[in-house]
C-alpha atoms as a PDB file:
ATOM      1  CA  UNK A   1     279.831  39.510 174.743  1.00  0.00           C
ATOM      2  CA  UNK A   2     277.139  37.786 173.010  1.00  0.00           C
ATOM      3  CA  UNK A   3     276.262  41.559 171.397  1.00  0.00           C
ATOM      4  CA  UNK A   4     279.957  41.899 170.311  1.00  0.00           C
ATOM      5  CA  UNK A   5     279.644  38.189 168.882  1.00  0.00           C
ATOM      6  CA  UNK A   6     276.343  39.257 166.959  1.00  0.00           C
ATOM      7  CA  UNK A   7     277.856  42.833 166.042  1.00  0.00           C
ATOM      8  CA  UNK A   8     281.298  41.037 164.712  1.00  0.00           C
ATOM      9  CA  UNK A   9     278.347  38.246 163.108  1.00  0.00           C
ATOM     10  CA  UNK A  10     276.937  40.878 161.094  1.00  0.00           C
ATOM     11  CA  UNK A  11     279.805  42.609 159.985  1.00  0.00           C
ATOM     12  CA  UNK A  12     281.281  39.969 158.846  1.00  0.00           C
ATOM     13  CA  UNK A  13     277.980  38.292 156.851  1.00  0.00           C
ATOM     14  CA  UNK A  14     277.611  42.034 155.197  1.00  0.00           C
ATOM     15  CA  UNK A  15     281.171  42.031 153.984  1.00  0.00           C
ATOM     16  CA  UNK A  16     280.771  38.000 153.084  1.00  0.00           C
ATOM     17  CA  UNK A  17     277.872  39.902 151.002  1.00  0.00           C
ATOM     18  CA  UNK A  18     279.406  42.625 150.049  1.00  0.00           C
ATOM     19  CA  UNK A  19     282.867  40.978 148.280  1.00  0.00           C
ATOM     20  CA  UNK A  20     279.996  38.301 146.806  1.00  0.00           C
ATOM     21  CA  UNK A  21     278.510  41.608 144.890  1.00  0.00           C
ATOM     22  CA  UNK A  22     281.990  43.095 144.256  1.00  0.00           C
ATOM     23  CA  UNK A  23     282.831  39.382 142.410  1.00  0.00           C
ATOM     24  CA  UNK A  24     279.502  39.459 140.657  1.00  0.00           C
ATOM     25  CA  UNK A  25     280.259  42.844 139.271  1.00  0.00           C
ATOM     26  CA  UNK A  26     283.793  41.957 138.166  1.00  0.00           C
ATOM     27  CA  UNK A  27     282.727  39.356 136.981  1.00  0.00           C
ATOM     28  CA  UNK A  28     279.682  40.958 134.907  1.00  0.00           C
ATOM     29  CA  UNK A  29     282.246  43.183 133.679  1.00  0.00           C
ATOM     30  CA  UNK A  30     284.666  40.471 132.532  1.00  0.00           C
ATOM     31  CA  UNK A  31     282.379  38.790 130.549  1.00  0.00           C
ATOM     32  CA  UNK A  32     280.879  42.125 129.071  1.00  0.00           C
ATOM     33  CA  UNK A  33     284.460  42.497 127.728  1.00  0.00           C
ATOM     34  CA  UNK A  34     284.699  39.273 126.406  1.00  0.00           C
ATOM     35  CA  UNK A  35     281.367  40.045 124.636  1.00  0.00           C
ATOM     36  CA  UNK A  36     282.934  43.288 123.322  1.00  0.00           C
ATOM     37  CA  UNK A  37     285.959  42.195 122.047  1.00  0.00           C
ATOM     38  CA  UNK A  38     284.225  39.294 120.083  1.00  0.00           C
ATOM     39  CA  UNK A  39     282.145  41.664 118.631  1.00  0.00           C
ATOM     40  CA  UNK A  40     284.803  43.589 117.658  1.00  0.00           C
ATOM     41  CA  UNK A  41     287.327  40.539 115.858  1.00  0.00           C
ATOM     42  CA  UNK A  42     283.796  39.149 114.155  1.00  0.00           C
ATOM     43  CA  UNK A  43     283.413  42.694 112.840  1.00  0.00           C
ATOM     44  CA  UNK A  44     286.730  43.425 111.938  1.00  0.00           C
ATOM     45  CA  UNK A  45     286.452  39.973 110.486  1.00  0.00           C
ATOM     46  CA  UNK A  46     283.247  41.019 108.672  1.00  0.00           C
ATOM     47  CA  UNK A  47     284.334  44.249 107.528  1.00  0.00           C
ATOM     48  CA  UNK A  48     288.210  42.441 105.679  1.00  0.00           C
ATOM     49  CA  UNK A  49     285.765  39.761 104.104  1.00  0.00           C
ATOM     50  CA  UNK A  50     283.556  42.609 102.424  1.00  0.00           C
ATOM     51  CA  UNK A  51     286.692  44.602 101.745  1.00  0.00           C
ATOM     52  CA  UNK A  52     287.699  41.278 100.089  1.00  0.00           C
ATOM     53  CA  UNK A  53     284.972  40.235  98.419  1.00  0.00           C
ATOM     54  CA  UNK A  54     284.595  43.695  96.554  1.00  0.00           C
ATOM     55  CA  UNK A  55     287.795  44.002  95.715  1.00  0.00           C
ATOM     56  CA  UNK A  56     287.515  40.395  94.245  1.00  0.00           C
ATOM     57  CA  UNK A  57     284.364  41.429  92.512  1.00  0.00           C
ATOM     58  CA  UNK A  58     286.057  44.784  90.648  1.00  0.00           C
ATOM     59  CA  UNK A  59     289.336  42.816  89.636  1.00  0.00           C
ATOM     60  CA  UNK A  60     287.965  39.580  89.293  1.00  0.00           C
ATOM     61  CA  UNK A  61     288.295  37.816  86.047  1.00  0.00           C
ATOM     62  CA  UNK A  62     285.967  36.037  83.745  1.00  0.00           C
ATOM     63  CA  UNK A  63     287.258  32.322  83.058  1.00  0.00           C
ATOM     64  CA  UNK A  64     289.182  34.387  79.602  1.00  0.00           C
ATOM     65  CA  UNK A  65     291.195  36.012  82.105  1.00  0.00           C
ATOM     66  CA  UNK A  66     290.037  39.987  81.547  1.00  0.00           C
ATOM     67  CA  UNK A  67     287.731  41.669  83.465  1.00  0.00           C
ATOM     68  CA  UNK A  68     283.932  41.705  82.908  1.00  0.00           C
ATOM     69  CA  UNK A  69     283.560  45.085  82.993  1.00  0.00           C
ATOM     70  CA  UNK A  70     286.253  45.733  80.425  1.00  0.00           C
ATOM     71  CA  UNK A  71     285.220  43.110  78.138  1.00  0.00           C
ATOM     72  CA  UNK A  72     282.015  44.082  78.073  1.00  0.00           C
ATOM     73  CA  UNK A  73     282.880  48.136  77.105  1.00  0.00           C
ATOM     74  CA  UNK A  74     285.189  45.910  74.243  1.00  0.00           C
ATOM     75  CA  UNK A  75     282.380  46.070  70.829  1.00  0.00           C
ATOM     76  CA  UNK A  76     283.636  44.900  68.311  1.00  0.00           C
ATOM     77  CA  UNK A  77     286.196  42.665  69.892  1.00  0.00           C
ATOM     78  CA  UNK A  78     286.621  39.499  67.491  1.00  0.00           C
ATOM     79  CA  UNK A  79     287.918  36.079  69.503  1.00  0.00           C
ATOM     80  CA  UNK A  80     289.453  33.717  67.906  1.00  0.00           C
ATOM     81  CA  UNK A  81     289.914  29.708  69.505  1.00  0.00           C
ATOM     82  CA  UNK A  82     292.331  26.727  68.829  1.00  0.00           C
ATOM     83  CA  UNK A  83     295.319  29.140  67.484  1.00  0.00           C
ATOM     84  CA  UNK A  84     299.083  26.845  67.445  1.00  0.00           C
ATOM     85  CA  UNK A  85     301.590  27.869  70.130  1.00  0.00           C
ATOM     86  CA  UNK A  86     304.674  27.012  68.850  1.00  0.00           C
ATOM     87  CA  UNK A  87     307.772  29.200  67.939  1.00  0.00           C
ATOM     88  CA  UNK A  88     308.654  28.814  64.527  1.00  0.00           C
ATOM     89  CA  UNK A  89     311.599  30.150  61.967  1.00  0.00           C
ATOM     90  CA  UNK A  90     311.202  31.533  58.460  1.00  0.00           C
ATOM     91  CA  UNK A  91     308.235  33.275  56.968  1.00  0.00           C
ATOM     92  CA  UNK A  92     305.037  32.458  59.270  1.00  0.00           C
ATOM     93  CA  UNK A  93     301.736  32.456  57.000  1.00  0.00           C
ATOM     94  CA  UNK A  94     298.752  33.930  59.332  1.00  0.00           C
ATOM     95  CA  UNK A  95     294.927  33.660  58.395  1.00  0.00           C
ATOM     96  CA  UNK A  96     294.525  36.734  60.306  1.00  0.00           C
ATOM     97  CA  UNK A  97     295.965  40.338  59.114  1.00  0.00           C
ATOM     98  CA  UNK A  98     297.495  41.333  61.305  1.00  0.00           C
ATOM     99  CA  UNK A  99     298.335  37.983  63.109  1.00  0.00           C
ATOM    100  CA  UNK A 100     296.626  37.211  66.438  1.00  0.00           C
ATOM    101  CA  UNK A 101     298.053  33.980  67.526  1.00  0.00           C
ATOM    102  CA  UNK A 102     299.292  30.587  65.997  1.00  0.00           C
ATOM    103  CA  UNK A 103     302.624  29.685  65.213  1.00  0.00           C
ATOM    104  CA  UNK A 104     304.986  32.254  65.427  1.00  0.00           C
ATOM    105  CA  UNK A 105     308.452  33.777  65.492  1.00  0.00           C
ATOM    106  CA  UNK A 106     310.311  33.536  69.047  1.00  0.00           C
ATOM    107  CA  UNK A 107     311.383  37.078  68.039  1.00  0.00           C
ATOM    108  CA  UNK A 108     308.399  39.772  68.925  1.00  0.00           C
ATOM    109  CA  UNK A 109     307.989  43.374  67.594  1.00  0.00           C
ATOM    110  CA  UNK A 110     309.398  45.727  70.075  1.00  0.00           C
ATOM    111  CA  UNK A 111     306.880  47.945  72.346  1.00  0.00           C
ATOM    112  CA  UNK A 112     306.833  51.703  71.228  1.00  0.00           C
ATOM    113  CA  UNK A 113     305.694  54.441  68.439  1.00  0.00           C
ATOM    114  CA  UNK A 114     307.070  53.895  65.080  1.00  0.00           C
ATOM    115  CA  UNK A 115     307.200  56.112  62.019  1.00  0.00           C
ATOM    116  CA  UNK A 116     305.895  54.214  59.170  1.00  0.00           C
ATOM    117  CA  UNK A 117     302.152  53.779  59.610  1.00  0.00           C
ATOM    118  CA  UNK A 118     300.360  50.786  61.014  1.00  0.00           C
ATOM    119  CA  UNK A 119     296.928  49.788  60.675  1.00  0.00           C
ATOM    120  CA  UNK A 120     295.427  50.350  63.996  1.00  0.00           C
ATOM    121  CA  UNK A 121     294.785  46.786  65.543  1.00  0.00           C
ATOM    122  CA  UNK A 122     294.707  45.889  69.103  1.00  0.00           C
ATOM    123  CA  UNK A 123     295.948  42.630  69.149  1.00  0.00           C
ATOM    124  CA  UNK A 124     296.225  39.780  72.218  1.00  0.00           C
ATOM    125  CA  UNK A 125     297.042  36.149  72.072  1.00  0.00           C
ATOM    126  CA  UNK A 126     293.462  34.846  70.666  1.00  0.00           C
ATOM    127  CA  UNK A 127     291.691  38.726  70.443  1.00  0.00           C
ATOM    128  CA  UNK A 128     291.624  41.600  68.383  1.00  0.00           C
ATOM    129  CA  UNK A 129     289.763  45.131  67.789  1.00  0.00           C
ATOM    130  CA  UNK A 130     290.042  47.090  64.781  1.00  0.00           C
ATOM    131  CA  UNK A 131     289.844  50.976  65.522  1.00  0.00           C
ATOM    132  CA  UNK A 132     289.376  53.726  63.468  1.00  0.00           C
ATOM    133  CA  UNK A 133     291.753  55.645  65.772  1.00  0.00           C
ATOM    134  CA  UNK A 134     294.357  55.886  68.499  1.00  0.00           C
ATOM    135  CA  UNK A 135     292.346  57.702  70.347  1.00  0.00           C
ATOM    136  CA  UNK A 136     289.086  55.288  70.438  1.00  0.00           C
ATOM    137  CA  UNK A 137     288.582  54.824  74.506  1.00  0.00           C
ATOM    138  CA  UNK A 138     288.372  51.328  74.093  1.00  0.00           C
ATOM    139  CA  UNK A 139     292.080  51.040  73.156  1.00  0.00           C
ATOM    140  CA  UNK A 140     292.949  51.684  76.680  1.00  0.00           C
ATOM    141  CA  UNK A 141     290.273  49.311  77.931  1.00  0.00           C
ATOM    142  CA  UNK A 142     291.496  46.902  75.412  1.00  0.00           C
ATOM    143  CA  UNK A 143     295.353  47.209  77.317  1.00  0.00           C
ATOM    144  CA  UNK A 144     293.977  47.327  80.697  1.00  0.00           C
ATOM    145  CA  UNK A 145     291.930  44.298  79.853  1.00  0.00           C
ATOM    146  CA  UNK A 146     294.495  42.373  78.194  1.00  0.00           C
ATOM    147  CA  UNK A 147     298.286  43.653  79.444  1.00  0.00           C
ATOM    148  CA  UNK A 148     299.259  40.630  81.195  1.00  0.00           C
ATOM    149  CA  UNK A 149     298.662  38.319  78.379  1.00  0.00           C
ATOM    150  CA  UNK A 150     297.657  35.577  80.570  1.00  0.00           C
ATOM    151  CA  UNK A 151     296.647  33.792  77.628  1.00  0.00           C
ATOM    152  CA  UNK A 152     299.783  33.902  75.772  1.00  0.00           C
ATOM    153  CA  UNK A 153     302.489  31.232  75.381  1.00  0.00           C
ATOM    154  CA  UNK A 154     304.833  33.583  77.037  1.00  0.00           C
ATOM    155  CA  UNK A 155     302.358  35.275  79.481  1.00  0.00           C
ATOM    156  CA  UNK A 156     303.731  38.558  81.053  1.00  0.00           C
ATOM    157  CA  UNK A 157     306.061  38.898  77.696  1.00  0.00           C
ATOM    158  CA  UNK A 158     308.843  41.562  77.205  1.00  0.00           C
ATOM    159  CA  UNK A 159     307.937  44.638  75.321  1.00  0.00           C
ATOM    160  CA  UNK A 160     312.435  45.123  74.497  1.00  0.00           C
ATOM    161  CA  UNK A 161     314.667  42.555  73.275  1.00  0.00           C
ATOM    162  CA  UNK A 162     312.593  41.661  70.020  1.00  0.00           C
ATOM    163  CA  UNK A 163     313.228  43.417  66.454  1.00  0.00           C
ATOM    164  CA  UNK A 164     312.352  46.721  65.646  1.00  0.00           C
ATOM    165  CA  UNK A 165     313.109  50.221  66.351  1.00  0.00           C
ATOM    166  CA  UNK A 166     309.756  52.460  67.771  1.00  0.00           C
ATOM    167  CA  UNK A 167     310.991  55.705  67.724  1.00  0.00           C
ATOM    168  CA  UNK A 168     309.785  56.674  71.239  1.00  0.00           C
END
């Protein structure tokens, strides 16, 4: 019996030794996941941040509220500081031809094409460029730059609803 004892002994020592490796393994294997799968949210992580951060850096805005880029393709672009913000009724008298901020009418020109000539002027609350022609490139850079109005006493304003009749 004491062979059966030994034999029975043994066995059971080698499977004691045997589940102790299986564990080890599992358990190797857990923590190899764990590893993975932080590696994975910290990249993922990594990858949204730079996404972010470029994004931020192509749309980002100077502290005038247009984008560098834009501004910087803007020659000729005259700024002008301290302008009144108030609506006002009557005849307004402007230093600036055509008018780029200060007291003003609470009734705007309407958006569109009209018939009558105009002096070509891109004009903002506080900015203006003088072109030569519609078709100057930096008339659409000038929009894109300046289209929300952020700086404007009514920021995001109508382009309808004001006086005038564009014919398009």
């Amino acid at each position: 019996m004491s062979r059966k004892t030994d034999k029975t002994s043994r066995q059971t020592q080698r499977d004691s030794a045997r589940t102790a490796r299986l564990e080890a393994v599992r358990k190797q294997q857990r923590d190899s996941a764990r590893r993975r799968k932080a590696v994975i949210v910290a990249a993922s992580v990594a990858v949204v941040g730079l996404i972010g951060g470029v994004s931020w850096a192509v749309v980002g805005t100077t502290d005038s509220g247009s984008p560098t880029q834009s501004k910087a393709a803007l020659t000729g672009l005259q700024t002008y500081s301290k302008l009144a913000r108030d609506h006002v009724t009557g005849k307004v008298p402007y230093p600036q031809t055509p008018p780029v901020g200060g007291n003003h009418s609470a009734t705007w020109q309407n958006c569109g094409v009209y018939s009558a000539p105009v002096p070509i002027v891109a004009s903002a609350w506080g900015v203006q460029l003088k072109l030569t022609a519609a078709s100057d490139p930096r008339l659409k850079s000038f929009i894109n730059t300046y289209k929300s109005g952020s700086k404007a006493p009514e920021p995001g304003g109508e382009c309808t609803g004001g006086t005038g009749t564009p014919k398009g």
